[in-house]
C-alpha atoms as a PDB file:
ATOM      1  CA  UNK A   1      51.886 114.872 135.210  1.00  0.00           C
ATOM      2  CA  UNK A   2      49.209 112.537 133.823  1.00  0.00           C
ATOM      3  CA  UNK A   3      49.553 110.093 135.932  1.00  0.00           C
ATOM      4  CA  UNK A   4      49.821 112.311 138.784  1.00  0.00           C
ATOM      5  CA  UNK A   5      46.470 113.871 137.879  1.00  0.00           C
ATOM      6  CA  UNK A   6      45.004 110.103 137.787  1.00  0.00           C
ATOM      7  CA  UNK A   7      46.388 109.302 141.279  1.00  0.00           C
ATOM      8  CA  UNK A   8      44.510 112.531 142.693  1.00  0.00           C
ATOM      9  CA  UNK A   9      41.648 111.700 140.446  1.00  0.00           C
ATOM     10  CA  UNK A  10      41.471 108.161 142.053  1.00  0.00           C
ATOM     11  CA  UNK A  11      42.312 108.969 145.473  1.00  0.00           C
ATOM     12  CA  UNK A  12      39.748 108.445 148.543  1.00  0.00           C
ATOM     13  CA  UNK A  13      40.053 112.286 148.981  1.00  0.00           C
ATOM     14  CA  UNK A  14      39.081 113.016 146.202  1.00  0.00           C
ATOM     15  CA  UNK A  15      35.998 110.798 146.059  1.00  0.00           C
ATOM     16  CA  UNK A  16      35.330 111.985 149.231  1.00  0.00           C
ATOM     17  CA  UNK A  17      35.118 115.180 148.456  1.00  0.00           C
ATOM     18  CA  UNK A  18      33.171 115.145 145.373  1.00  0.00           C
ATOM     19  CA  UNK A  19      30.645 112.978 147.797  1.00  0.00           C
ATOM     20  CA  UNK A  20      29.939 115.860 150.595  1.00  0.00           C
ATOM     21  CA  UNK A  21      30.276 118.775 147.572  1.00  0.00           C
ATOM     22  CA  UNK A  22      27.153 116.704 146.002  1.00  0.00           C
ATOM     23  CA  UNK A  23      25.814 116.697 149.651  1.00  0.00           C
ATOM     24  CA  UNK A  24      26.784 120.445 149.402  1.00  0.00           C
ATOM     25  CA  UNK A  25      23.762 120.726 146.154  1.00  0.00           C
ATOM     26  CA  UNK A  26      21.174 119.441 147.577  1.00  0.00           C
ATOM     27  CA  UNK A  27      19.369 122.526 149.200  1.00  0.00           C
ATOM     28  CA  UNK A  28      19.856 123.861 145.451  1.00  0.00           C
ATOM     29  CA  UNK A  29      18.444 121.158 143.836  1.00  0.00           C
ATOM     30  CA  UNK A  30      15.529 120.968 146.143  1.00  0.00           C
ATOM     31  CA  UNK A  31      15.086 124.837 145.948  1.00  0.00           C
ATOM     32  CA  UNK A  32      16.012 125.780 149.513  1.00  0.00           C
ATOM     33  CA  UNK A  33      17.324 129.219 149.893  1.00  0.00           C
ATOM     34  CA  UNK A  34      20.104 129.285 151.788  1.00  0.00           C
ATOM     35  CA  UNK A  35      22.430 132.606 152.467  1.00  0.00           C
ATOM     36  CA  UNK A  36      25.696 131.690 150.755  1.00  0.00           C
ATOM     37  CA  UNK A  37      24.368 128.431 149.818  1.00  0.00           C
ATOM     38  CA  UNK A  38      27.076 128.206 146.880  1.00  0.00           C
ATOM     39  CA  UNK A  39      29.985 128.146 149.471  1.00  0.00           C
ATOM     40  CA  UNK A  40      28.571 124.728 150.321  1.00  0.00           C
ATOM     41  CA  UNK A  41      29.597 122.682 147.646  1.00  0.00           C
ATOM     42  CA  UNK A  42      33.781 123.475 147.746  1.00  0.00           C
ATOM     43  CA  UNK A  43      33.147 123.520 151.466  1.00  0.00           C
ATOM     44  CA  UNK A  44      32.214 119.897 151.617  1.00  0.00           C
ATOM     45  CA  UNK A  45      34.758 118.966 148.634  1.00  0.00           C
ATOM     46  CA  UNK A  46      37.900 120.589 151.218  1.00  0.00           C
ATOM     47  CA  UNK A  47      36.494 118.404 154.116  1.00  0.00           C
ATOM     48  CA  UNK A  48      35.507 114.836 152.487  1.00  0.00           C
ATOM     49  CA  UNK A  49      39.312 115.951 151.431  1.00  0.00           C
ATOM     50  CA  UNK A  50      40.659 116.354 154.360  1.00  0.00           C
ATOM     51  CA  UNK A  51      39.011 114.240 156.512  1.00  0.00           C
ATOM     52  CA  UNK A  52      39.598 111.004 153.692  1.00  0.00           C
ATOM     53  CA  UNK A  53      43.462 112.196 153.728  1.00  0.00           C
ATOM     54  CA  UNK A  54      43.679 111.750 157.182  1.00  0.00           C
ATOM     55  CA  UNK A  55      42.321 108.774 157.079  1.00  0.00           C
ATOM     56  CA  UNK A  56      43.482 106.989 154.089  1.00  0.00           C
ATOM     57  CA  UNK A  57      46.469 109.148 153.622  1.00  0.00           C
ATOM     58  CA  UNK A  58      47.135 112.192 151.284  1.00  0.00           C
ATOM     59  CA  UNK A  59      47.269 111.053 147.605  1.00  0.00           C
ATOM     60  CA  UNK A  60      50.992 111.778 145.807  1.00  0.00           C
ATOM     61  CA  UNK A  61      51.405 113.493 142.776  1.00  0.00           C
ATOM     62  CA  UNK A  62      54.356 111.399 141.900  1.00  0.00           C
ATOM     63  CA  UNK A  63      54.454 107.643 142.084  1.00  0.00           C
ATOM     64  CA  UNK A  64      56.649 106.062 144.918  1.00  0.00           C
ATOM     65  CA  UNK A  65      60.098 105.527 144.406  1.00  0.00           C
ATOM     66  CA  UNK A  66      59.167 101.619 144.563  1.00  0.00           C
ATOM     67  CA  UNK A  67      57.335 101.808 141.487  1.00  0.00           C
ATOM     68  CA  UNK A  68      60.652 102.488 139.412  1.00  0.00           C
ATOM     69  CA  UNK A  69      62.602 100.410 141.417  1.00  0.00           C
ATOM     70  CA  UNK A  70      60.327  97.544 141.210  1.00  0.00           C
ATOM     71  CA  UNK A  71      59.945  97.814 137.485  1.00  0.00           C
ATOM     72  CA  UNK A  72      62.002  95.293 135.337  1.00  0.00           C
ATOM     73  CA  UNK A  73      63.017  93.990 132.279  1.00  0.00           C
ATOM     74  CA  UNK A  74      62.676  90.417 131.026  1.00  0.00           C
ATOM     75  CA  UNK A  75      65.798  90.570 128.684  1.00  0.00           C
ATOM     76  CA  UNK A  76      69.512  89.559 128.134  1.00  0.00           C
ATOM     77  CA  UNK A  77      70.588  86.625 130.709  1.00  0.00           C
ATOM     78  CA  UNK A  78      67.922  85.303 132.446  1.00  0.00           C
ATOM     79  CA  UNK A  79      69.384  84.359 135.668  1.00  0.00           C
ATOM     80  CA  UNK A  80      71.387  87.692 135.014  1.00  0.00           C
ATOM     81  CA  UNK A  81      68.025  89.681 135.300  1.00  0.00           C
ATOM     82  CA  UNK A  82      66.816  87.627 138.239  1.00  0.00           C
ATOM     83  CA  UNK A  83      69.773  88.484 140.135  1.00  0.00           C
ATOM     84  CA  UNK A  84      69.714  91.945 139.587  1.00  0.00           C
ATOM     85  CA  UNK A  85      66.027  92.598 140.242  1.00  0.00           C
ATOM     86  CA  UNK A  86      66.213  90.410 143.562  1.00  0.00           C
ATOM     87  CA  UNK A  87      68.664  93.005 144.514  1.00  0.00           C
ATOM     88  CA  UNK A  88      66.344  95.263 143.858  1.00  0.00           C
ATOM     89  CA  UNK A  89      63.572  93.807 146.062  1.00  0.00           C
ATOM     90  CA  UNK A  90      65.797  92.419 148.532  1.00  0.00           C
ATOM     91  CA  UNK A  91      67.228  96.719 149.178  1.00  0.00           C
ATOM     92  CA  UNK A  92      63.560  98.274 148.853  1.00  0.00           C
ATOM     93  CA  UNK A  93      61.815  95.898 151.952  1.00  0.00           C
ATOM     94  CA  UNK A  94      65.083  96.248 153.745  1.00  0.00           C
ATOM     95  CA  UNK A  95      64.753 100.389 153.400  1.00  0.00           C
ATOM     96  CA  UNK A  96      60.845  99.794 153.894  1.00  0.00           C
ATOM     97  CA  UNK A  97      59.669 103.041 152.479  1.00  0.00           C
ATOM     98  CA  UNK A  98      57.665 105.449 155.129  1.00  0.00           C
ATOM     99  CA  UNK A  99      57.452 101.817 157.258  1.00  0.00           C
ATOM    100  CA  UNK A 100      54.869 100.353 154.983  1.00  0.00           C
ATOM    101  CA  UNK A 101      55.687  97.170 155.498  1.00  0.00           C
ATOM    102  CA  UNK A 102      55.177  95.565 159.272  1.00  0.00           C
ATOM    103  CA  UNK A 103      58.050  94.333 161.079  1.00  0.00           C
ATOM    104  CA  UNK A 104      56.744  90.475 160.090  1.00  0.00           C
ATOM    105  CA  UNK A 105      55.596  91.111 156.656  1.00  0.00           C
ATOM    106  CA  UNK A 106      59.266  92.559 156.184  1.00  0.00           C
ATOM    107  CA  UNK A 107      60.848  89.521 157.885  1.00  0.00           C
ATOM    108  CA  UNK A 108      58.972  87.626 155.682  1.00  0.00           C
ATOM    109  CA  UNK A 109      59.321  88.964 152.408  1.00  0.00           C
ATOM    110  CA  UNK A 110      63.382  89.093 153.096  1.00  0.00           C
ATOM    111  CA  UNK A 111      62.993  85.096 154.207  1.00  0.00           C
ATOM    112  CA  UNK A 112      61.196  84.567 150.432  1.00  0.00           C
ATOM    113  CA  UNK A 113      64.302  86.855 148.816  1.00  0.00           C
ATOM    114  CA  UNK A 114      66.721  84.529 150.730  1.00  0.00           C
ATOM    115  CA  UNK A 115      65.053  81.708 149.106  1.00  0.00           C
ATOM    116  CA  UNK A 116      65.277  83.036 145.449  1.00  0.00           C
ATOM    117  CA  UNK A 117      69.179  83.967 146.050  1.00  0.00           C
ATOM    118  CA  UNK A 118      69.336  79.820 146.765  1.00  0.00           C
ATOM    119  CA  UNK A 119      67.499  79.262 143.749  1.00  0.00           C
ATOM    120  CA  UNK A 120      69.362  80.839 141.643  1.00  0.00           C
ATOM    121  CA  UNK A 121      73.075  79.916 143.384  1.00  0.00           C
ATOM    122  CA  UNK A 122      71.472  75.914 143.127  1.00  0.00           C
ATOM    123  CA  UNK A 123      70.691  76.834 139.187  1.00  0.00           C
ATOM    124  CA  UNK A 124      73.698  78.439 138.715  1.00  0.00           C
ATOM    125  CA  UNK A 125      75.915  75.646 139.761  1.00  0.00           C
ATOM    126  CA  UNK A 126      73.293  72.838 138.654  1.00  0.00           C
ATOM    127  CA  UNK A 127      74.540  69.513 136.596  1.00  0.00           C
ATOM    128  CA  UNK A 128      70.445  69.928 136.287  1.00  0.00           C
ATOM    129  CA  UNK A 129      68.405  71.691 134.592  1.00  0.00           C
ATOM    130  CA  UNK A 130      64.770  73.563 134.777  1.00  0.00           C
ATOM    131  CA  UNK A 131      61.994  72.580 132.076  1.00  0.00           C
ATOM    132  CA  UNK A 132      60.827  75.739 130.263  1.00  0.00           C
ATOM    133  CA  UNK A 133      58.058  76.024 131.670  1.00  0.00           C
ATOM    134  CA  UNK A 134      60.018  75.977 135.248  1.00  0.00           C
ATOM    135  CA  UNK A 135      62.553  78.194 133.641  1.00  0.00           C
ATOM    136  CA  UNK A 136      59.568  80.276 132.672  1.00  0.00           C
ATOM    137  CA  UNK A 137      58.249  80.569 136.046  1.00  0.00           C
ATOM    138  CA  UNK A 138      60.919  80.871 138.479  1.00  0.00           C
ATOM    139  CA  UNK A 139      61.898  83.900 135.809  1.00  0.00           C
ATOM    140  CA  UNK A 140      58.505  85.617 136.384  1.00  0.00           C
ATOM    141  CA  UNK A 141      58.337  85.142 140.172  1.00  0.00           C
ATOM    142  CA  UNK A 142      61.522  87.695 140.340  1.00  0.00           C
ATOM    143  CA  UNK A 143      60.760  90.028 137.511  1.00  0.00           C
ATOM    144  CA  UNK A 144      56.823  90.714 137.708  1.00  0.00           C
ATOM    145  CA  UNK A 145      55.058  88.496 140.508  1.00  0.00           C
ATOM    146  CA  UNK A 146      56.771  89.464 143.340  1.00  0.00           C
ATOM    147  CA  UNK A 147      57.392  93.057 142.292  1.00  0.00           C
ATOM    148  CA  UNK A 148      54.200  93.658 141.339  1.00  0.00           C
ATOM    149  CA  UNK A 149      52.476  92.154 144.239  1.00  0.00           C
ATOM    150  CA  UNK A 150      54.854  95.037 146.562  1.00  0.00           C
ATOM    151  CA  UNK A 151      53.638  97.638 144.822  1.00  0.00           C
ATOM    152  CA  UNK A 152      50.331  96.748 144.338  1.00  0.00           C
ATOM    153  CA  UNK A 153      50.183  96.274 147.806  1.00  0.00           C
ATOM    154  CA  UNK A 154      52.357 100.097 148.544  1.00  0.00           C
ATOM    155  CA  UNK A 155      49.692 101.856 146.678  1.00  0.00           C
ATOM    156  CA  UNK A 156      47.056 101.161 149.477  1.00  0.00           C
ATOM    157  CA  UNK A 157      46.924 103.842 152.353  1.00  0.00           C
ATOM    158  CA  UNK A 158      48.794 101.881 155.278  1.00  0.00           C
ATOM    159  CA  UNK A 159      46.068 101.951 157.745  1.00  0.00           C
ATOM    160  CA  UNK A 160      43.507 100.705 155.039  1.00  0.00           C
ATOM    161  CA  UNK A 161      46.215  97.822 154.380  1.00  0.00           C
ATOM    162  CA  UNK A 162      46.648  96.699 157.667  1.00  0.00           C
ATOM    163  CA  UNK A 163      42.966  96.998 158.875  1.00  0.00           C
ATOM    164  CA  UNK A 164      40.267  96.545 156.447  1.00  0.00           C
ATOM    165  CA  UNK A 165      38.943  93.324 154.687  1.00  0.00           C
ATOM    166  CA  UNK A 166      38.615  93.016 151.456  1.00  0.00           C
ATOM    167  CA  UNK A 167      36.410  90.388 149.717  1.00  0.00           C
ATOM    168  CA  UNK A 168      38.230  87.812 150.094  1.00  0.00           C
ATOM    169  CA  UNK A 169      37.985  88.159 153.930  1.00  0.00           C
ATOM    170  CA  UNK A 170      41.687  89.771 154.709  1.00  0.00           C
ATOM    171  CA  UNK A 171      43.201  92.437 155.231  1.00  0.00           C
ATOM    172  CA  UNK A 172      45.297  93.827 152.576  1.00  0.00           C
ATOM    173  CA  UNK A 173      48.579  92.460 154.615  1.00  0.00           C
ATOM    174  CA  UNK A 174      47.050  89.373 155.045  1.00  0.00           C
ATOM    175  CA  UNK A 175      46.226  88.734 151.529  1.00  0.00           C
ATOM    176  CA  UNK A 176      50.228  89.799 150.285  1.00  0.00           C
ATOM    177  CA  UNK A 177      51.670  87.391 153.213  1.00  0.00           C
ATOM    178  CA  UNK A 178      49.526  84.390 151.610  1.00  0.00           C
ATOM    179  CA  UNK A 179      50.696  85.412 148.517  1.00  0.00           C
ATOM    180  CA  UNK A 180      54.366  85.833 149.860  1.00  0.00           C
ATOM    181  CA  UNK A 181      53.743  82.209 151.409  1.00  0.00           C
ATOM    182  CA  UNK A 182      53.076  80.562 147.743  1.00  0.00           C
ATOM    183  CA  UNK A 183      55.447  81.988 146.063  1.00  0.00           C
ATOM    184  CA  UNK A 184      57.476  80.204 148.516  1.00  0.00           C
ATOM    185  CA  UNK A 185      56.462  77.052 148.730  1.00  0.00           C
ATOM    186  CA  UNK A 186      56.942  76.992 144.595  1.00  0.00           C
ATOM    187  CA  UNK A 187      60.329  78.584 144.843  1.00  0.00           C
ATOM    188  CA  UNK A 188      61.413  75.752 147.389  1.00  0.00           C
ATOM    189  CA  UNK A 189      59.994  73.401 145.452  1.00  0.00           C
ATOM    190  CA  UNK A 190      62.208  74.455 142.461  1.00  0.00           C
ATOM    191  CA  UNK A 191      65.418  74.476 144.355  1.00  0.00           C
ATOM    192  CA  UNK A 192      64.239  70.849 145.430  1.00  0.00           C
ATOM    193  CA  UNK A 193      63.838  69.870 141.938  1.00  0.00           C
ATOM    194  CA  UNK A 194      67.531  71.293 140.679  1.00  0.00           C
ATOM    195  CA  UNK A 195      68.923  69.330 143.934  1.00  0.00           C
ATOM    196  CA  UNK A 196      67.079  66.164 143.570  1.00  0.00           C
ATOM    197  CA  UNK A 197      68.784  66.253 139.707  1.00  0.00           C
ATOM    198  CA  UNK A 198      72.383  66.649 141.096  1.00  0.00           C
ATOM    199  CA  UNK A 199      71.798  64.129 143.739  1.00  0.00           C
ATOM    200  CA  UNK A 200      71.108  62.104 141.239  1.00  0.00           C
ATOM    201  CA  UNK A 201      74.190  63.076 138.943  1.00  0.00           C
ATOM    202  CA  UNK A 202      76.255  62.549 142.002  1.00  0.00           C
ATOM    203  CA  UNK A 203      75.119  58.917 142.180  1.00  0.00           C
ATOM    204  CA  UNK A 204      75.425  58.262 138.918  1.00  0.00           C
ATOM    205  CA  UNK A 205      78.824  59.047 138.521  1.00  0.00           C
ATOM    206  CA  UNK A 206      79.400  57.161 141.992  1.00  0.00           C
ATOM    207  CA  UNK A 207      78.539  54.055 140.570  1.00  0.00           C
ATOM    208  CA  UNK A 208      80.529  54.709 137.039  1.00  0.00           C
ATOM    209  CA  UNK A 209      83.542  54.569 139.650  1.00  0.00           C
ATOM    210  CA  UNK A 210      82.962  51.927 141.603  1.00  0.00           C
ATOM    211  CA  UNK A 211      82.377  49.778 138.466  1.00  0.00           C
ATOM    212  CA  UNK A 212      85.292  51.082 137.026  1.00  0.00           C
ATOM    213  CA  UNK A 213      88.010  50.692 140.185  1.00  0.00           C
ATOM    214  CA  UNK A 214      86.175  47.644 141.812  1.00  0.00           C
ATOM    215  CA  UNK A 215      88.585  45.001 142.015  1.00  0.00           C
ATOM    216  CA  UNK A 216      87.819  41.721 139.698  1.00  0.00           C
ATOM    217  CA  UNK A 217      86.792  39.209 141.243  1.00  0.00           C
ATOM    218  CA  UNK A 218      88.755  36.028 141.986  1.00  0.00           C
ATOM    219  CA  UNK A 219      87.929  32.731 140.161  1.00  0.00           C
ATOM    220  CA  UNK A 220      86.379  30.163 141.680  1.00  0.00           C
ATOM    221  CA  UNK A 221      89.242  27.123 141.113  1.00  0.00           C
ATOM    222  CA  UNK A 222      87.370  23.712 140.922  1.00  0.00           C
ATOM    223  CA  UNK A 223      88.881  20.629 140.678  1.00  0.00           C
END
């Protein structure tokens, strides 16, 4: 109940409407008589209301289903975790909620989730292994930076999202598929890093066989 009070507190509504019910006490203030002059204030506070929920969308007394489901738990097995809170992800974009997500923003964040599920198959099955502070980050990428980042981004009204800059110059949408494109680029350049290791395990134990079956050579007989 708190924190649906907070979201309604916080909503544009609601800041719109306490902006057009201050509107509202101005001939008061400035000593205008007006008949029913006291109507004016809730008046304006039900339109900047309306109007901003329109607009922006209605606020929600309860939080979005996403914000459970993309709420996890750093503990037990690590790659364990991972697994099960990629799931997670991987089911919410594909169910996109009330079509927040654009059709490429979705594409795109499933094309990232792909890329985790590789990372963790490669570490799974790795002769290699990730440094702890690899270990450290490829963990956090699943459990809190990309969740967070989706419902961060959910909790904006989806034409605001998709239409208005913010100060860095993009939209909303832009901003999470930049962010969608670097956690990429540092999840394939994990998965390249546990490769590289059992490329290099592979030719290691290559050579350990050919020096062990290669045939001796024949002495040269002088005379």
């Amino acid at each position: 109940m708190i924190q649906g009070l907070s979201r309604l507190l916080q909503s544009p509504s609601n800041w719109a409407g306490l902006a057009l019910a201050t509107v509202g006490l101005a001939p008061q203030a400035l000593g205008w008589p007006l008949a029913g002059g006291w109507l004016l204030p809730p008046l304006g506070y039900a339109v900047g209301f309306a109007v901003a929920g329109l607009w922006f969308g209605w606020p929600k007394w309860r939080a979005g289903a996403w914000e459970q489901e993309l709420t996890f738990e750093d503990q037990g097995d690590a790659r364990q975790a991972m697994g099960q809170a990629l799931n997670s992800v991987r089911r919410l974009v594909q169910h996109n909620p009330d079509e927040r997500l654009s059709a490429s923003l979705q594409a795109r964040l499933l094309e990232l989730c792909d890329q985790l599920g590789h990372l963790l198959a490669q570490w799974e099955r790795s002769r290699g292994a990730l440094s702890l502070e690899e270990s450290f980050l490829a963990r956090h990428i699943v459990l809190r930076y990309l969740p967070d980042a989706i419902k961060t981004y959910l909790s904006i009204p989806p034409r605001f999202a998709q239409t208005r800059r913010l100060a860095n110059g993009r939209t909303a949408e832009d901003t999470l598929r930049a962010t969608v494109d670097d956690l990429s680029a540092k999840v394939l350049q994990l998965t390249d890093d546990l490769a590289a290791q059992d490329a290099q395990a592979f030719l290691n134990h290559s050579r350990f066989l050919e020096e062990k079956f290669r045939p001796p050579e024949n002495p040269v007989k002088t005379r």
